[in-house]
PDB file of N, CA and C in Angstrom:
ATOM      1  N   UNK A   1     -40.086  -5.352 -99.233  1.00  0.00           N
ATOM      2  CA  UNK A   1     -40.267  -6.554 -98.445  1.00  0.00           C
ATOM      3  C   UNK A   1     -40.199  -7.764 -99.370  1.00  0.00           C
ATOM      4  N   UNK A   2     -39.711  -8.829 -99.127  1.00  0.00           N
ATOM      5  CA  UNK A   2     -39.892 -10.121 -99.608  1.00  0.00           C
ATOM      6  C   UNK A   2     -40.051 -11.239 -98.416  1.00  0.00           C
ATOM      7  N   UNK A   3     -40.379 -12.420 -99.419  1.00  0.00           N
ATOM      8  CA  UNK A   3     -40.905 -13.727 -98.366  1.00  0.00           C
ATOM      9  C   UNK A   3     -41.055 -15.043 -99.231  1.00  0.00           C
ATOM     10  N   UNK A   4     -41.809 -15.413 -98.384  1.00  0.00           N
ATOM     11  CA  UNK A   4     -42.526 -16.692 -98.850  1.00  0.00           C
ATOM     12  C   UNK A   4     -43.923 -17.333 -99.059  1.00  0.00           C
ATOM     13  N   UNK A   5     -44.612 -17.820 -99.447  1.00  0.00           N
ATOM     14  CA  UNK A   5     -45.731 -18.563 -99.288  1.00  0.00           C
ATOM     15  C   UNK A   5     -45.587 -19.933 -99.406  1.00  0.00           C
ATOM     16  N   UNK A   6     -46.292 -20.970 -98.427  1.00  0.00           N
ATOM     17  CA  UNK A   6     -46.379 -21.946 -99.012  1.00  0.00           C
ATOM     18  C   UNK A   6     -47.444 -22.665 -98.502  1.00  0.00           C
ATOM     19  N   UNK A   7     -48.076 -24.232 -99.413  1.00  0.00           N
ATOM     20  CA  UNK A   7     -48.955 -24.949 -98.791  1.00  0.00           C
ATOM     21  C   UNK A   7     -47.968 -25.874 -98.232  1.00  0.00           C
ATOM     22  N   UNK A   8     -48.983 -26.365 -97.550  1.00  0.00           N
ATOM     23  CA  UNK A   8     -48.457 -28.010 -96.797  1.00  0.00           C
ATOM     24  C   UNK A   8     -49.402 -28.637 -96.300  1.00  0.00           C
ATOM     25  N   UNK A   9     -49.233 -29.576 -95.798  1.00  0.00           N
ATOM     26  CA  UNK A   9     -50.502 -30.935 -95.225  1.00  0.00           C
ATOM     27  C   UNK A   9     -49.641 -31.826 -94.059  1.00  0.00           C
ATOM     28  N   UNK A  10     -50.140 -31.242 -93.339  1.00  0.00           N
ATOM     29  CA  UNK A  10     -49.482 -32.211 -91.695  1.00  0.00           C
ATOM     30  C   UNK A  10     -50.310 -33.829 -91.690  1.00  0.00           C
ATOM     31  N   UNK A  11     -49.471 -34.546 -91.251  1.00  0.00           N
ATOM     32  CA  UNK A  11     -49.692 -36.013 -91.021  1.00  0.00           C
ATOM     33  C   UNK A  11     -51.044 -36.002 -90.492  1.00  0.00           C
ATOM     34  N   UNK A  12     -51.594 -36.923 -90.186  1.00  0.00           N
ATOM     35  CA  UNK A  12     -53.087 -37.125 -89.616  1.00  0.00           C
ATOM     36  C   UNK A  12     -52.698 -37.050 -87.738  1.00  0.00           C
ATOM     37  N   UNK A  13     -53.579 -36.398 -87.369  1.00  0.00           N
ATOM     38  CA  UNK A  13     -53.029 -36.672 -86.037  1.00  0.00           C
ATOM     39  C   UNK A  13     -51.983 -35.374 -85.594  1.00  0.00           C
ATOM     40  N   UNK A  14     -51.576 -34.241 -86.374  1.00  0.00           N
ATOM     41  CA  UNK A  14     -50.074 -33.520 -86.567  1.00  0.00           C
ATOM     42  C   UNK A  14     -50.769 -32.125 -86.384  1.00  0.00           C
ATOM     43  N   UNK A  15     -51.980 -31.707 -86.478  1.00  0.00           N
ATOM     44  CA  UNK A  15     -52.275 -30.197 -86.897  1.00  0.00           C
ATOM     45  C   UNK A  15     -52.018 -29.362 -86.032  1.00  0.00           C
ATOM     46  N   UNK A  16     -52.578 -30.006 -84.605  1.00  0.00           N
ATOM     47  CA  UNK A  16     -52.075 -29.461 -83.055  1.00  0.00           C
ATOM     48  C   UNK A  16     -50.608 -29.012 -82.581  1.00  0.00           C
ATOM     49  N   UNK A  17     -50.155 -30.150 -83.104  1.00  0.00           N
ATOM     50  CA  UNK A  17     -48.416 -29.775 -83.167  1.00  0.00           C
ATOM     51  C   UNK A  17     -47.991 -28.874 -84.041  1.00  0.00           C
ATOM     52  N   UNK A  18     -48.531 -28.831 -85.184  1.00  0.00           N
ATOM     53  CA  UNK A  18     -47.933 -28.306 -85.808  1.00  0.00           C
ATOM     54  C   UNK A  18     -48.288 -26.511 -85.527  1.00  0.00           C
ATOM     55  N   UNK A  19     -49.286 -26.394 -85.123  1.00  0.00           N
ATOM     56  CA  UNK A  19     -49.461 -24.918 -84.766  1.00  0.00           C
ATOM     57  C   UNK A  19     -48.729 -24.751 -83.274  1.00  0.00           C
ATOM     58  N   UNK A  20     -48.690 -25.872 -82.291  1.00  0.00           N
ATOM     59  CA  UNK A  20     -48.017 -25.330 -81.337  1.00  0.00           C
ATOM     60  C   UNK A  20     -46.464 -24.904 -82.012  1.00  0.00           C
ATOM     61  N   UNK A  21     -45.728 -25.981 -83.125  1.00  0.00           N
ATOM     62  CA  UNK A  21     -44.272 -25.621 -83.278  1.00  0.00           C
ATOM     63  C   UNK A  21     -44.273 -24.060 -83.499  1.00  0.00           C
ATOM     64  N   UNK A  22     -44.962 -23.646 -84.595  1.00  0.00           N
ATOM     65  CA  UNK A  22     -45.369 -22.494 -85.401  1.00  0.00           C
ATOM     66  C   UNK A  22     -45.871 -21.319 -84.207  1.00  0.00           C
ATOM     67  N   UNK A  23     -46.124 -21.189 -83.342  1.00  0.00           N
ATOM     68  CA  UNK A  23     -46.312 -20.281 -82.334  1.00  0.00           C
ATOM     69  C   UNK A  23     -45.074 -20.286 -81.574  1.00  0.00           C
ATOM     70  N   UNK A  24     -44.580 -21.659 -80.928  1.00  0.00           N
ATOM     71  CA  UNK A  24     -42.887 -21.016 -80.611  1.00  0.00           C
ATOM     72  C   UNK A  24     -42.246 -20.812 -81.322  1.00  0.00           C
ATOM     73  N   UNK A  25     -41.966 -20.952 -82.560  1.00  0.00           N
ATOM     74  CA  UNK A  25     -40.930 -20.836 -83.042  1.00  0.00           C
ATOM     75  C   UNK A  25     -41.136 -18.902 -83.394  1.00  0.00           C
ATOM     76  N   UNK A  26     -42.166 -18.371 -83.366  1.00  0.00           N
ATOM     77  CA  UNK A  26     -42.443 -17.067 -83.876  1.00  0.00           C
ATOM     78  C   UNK A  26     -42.325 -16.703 -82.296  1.00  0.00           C
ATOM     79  N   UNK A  27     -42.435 -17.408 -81.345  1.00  0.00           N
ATOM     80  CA  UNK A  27     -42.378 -16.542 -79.733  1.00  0.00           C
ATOM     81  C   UNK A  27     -41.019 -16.346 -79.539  1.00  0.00           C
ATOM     82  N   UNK A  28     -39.760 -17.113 -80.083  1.00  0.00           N
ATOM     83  CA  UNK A  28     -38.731 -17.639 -79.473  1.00  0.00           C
ATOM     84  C   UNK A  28     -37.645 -16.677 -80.183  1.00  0.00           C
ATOM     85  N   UNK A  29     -37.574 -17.249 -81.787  1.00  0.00           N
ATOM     86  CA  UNK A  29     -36.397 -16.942 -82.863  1.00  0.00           C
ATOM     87  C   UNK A  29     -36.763 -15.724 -83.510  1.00  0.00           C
ATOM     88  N   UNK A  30     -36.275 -14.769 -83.576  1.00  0.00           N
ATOM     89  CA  UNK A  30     -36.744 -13.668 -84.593  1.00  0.00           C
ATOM     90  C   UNK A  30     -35.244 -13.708 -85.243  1.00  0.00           C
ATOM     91  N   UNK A  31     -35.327 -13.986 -86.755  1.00  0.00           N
ATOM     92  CA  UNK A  31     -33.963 -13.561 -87.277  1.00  0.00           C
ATOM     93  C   UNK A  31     -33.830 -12.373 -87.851  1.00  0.00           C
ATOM     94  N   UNK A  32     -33.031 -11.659 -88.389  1.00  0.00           N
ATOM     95  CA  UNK A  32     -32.717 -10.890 -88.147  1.00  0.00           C
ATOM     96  C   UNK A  32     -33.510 -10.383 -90.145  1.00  0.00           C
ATOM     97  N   UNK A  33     -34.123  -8.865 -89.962  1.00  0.00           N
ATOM     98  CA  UNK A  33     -35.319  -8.921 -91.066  1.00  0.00           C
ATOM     99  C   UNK A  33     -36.527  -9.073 -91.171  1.00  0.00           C
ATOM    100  N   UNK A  34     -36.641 -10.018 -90.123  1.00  0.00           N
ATOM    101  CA  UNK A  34     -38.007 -11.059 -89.862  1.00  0.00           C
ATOM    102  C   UNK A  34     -39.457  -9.639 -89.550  1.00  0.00           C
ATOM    103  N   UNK A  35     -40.291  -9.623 -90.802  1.00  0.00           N
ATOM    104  CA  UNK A  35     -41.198  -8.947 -89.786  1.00  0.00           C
ATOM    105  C   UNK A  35     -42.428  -9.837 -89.597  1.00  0.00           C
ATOM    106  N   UNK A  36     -42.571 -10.949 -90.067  1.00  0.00           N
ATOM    107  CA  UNK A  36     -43.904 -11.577 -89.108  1.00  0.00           C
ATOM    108  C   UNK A  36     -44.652 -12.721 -90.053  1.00  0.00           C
ATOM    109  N   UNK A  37     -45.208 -13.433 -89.688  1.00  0.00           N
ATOM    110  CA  UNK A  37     -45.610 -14.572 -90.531  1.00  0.00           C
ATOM    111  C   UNK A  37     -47.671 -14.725 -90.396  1.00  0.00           C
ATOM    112  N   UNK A  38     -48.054 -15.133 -91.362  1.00  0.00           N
ATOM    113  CA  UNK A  38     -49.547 -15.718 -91.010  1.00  0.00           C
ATOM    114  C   UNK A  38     -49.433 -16.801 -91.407  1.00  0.00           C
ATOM    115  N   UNK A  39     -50.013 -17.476 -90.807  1.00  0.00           N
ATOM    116  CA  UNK A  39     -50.694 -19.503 -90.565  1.00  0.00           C
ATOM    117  C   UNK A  39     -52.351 -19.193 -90.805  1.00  0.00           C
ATOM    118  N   UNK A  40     -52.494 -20.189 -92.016  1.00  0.00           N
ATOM    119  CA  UNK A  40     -54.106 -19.871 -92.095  1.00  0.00           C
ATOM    120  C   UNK A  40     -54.299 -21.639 -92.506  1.00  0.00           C
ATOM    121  N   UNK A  41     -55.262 -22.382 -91.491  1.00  0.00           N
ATOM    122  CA  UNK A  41     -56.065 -23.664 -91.573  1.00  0.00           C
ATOM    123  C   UNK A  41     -56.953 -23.539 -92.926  1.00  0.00           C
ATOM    124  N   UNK A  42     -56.670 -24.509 -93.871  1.00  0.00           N
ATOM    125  CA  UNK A  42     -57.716 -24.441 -94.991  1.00  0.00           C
ATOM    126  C   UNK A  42     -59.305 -25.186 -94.600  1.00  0.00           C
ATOM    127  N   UNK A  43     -60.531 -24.635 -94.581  1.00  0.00           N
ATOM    128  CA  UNK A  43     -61.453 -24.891 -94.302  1.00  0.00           C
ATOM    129  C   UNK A  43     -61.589 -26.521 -94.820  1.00  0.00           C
ATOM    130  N   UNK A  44     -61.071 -26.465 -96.493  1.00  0.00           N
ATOM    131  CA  UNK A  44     -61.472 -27.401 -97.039  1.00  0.00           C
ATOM    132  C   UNK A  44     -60.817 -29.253 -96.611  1.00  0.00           C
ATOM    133  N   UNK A  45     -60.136 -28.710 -95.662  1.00  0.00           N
ATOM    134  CA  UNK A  45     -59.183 -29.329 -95.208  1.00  0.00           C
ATOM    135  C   UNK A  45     -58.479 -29.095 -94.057  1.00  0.00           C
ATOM    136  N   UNK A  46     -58.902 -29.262 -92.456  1.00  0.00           N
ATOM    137  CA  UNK A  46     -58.339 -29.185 -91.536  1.00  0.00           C
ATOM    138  C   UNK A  46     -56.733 -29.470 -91.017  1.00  0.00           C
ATOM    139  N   UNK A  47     -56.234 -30.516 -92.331  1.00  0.00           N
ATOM    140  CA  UNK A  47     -54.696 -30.481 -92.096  1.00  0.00           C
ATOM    141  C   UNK A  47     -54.089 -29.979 -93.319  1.00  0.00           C
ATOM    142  N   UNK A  48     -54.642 -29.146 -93.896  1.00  0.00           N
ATOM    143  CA  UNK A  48     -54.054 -28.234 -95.010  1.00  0.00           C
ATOM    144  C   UNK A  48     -53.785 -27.127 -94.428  1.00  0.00           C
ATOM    145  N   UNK A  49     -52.700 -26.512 -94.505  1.00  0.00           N
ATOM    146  CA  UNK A  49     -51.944 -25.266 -94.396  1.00  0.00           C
ATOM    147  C   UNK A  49     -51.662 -24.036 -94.999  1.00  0.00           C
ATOM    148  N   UNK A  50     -51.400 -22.535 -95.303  1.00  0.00           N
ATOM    149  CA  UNK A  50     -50.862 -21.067 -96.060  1.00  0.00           C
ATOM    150  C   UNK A  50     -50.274 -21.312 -94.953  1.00  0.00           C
ATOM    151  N   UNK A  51     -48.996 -20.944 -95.282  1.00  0.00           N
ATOM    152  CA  UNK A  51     -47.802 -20.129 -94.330  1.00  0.00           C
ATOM    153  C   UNK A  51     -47.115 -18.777 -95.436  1.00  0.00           C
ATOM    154  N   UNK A  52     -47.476 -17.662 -94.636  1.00  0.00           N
ATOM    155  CA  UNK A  52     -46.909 -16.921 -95.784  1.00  0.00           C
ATOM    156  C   UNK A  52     -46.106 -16.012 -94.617  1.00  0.00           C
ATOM    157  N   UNK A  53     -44.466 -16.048 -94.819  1.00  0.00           N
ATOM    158  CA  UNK A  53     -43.312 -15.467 -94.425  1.00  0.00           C
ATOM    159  C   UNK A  53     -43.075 -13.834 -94.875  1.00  0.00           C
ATOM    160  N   UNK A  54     -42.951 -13.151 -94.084  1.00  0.00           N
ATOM    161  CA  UNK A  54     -42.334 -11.587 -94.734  1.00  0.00           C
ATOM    162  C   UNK A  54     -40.693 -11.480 -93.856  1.00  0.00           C
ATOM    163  N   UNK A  55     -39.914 -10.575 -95.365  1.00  0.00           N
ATOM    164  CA  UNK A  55     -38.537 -10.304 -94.040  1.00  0.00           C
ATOM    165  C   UNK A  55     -38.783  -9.018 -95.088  1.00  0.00           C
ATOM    166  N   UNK A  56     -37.583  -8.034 -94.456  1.00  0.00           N
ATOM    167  CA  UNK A  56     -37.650  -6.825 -94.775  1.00  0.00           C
ATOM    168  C   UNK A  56     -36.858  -6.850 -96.483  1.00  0.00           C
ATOM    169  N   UNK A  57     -36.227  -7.759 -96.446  1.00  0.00           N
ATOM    170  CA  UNK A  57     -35.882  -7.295 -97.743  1.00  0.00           C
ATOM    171  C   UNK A  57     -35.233  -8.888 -98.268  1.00  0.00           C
ATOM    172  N   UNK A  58     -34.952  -9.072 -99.643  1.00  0.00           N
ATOM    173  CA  UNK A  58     -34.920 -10.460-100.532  1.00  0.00           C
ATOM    174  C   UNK A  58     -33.705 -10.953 -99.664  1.00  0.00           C
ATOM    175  N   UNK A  59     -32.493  -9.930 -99.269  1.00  0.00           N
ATOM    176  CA  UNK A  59     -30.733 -10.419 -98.613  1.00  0.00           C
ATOM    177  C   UNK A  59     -31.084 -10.872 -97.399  1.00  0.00           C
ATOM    178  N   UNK A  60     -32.177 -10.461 -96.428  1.00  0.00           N
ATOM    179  CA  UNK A  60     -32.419 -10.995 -95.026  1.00  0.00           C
ATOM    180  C   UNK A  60     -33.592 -12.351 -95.259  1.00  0.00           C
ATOM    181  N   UNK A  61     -33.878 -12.030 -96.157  1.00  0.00           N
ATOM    182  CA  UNK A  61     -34.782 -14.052 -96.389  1.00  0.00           C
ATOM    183  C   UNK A  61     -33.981 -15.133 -96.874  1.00  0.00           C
ATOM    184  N   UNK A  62     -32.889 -14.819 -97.494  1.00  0.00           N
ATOM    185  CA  UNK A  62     -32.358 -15.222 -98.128  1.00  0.00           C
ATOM    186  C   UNK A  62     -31.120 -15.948 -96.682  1.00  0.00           C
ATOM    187  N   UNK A  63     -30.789 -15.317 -96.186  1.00  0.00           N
ATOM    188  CA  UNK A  63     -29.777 -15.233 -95.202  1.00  0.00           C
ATOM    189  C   UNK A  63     -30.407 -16.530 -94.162  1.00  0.00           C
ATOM    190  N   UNK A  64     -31.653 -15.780 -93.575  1.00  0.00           N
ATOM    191  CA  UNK A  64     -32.349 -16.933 -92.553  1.00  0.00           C
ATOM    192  C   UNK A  64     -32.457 -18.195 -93.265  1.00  0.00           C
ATOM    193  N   UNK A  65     -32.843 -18.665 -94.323  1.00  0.00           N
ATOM    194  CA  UNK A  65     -33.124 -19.783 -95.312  1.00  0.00           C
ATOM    195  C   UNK A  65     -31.674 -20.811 -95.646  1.00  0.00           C
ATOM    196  N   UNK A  66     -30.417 -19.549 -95.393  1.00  0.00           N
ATOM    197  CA  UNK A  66     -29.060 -20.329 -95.260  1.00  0.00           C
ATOM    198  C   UNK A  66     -28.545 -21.209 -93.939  1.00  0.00           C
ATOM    199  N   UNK A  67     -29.535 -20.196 -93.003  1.00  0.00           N
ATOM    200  CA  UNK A  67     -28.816 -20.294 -91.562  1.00  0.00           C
ATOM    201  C   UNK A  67     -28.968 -21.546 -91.199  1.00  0.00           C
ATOM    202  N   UNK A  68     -28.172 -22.529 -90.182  1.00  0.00           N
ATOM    203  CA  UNK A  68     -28.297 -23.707 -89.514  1.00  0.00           C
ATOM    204  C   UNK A  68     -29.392 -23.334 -88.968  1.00  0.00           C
ATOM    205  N   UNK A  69     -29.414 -22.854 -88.047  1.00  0.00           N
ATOM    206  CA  UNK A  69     -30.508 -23.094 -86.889  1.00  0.00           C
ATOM    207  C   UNK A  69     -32.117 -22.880 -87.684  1.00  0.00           C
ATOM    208  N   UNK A  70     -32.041 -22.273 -88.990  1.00  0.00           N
ATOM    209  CA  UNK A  70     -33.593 -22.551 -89.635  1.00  0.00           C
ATOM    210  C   UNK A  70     -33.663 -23.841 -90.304  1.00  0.00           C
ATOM    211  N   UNK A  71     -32.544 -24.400 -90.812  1.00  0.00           N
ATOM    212  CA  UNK A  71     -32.577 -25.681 -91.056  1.00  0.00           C
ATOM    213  C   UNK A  71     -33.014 -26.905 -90.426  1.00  0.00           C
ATOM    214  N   UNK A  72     -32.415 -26.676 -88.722  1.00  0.00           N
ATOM    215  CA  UNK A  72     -33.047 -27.429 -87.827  1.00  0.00           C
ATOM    216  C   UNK A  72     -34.640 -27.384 -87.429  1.00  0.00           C
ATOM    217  N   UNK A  73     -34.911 -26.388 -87.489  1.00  0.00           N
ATOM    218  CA  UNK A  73     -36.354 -25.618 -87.362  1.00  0.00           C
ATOM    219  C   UNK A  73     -37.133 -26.411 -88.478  1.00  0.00           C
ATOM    220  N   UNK A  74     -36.567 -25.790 -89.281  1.00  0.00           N
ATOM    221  CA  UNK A  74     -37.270 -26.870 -90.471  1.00  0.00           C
ATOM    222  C   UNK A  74     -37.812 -28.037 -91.098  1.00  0.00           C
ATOM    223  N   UNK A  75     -36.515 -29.083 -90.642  1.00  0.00           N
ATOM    224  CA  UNK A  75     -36.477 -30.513 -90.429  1.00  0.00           C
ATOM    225  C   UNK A  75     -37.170 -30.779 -89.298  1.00  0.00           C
ATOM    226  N   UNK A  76     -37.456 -30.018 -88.164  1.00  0.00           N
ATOM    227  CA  UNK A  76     -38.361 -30.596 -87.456  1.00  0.00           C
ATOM    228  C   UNK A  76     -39.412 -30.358 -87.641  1.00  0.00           C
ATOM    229  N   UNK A  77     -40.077 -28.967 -88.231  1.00  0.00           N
ATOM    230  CA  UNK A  77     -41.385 -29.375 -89.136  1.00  0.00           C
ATOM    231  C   UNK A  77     -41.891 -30.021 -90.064  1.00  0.00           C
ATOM    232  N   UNK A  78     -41.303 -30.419 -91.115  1.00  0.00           N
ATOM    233  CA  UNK A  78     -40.672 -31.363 -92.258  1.00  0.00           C
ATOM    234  C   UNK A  78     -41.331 -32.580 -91.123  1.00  0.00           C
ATOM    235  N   UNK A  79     -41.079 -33.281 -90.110  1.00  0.00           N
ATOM    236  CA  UNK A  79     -41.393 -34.375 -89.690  1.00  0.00           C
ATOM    237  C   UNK A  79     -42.655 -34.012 -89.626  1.00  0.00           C
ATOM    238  N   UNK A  80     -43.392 -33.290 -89.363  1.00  0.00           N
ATOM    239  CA  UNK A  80     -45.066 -33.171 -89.275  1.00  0.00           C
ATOM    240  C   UNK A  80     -45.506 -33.486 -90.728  1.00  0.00           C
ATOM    241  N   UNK A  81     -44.854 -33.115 -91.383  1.00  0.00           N
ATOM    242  CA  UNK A  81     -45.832 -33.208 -92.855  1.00  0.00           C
ATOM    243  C   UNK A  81     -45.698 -34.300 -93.832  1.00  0.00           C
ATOM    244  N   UNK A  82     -46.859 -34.139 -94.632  1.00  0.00           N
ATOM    245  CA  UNK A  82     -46.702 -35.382 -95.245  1.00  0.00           C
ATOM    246  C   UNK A  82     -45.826 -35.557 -96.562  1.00  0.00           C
ATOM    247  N   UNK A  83     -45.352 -34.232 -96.658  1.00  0.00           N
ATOM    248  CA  UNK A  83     -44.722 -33.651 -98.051  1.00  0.00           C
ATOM    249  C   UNK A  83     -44.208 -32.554 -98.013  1.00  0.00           C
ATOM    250  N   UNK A  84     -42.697 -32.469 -99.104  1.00  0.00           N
ATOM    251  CA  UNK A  84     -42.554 -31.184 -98.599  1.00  0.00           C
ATOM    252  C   UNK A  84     -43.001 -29.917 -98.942  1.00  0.00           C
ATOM    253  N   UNK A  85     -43.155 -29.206 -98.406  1.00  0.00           N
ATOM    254  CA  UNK A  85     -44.046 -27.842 -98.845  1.00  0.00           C
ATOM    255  C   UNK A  85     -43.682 -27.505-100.314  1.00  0.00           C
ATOM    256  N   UNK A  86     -44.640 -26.598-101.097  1.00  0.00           N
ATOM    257  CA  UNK A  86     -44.514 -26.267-102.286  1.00  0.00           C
ATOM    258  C   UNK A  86     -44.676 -24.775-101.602  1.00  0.00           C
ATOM    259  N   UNK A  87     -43.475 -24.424-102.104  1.00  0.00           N
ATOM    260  CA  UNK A  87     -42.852 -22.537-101.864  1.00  0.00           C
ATOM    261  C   UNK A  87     -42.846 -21.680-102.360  1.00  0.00           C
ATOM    262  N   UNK A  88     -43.576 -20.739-102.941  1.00  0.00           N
ATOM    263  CA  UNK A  88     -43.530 -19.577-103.909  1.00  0.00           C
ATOM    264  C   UNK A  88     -42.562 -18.142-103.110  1.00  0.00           C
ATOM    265  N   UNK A  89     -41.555 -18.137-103.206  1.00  0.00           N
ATOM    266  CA  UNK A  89     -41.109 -16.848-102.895  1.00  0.00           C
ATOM    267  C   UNK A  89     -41.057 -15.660-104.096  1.00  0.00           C
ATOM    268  N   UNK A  90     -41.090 -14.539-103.534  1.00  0.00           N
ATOM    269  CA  UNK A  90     -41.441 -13.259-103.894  1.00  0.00           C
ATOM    270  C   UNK A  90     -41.323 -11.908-103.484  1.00  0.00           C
ATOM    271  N   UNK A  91     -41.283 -10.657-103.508  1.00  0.00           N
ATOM    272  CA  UNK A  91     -41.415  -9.207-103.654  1.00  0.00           C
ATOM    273  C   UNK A  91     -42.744  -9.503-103.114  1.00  0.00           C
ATOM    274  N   UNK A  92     -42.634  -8.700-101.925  1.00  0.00           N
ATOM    275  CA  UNK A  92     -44.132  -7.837-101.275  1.00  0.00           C
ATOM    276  C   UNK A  92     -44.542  -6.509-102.127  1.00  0.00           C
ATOM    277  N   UNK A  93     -45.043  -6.893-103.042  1.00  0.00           N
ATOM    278  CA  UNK A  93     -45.526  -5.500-104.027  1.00  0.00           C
ATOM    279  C   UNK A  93     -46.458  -4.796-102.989  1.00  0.00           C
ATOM    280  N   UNK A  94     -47.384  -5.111-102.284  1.00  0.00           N
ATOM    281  CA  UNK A  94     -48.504  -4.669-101.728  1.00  0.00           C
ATOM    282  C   UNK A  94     -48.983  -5.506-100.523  1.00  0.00           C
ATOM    283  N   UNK A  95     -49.145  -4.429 -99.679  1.00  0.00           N
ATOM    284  CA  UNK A  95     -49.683  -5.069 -98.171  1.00  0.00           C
ATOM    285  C   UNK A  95     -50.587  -3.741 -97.396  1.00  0.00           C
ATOM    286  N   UNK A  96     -51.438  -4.333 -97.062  1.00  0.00           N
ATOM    287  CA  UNK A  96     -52.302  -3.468 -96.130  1.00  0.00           C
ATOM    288  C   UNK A  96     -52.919  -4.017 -94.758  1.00  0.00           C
ATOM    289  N   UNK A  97     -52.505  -2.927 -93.553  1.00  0.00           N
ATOM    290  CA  UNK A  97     -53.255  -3.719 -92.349  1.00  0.00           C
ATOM    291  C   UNK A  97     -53.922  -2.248 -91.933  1.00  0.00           C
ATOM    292  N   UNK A  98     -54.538  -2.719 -91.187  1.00  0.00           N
ATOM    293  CA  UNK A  98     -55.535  -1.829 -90.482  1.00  0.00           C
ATOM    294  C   UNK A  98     -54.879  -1.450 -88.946  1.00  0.00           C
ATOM    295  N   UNK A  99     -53.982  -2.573 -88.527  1.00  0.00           N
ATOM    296  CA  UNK A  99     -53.279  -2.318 -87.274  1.00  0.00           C
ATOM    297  C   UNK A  99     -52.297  -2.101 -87.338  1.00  0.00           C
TER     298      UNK A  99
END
């Protein structure tokens, strides 16, 4: 598996939106790889953001990240924030769920 992580900080006023975009866009688009994303609110900071991305493998993250239509996706989240995200992509060495 590979992905992404990243922080970000939505505009003042933006956090609402920004989780509604982030719930359709995971109800709507599945590209192709895609197995699933978490959104986690930083306590320390109600418009601080983790978005951490999984696809099945580095060629299908890589692919969605080329595609137009994530670009558009993008740029319209990009308008919520106050900056652009700082991105660590990576190898899923290790993952565990209980479900």
């Amino acid at each position: 598996m590979y992905g992404t992580v990243a922080r970000m900080k939505v505009k003042p006023g933006q956090a609402e939106a920004f989780v509604a975009f982030g719930k359709e866009f995971d109800g709507q688009r599945r590209p192709k790889g895609y197995i699933g994303q978490h959104v986690y609110r930083l306590d320390a900071d109600a418009n601080e953001f983790i978005l951490v991305v999984v696809f099945e493998d580095k060629e299908s993250y890589h692919a969605n990240a080329n595609d137009p239509e994530q670009d558009k996706d993008y740029r319209q989240m990009r308008d919520m924030l106050e900056a652009d995200p700082v991105w660590h992509d990576g190898e899923v060495v290790y993952s565990f769920h209980t479900s």
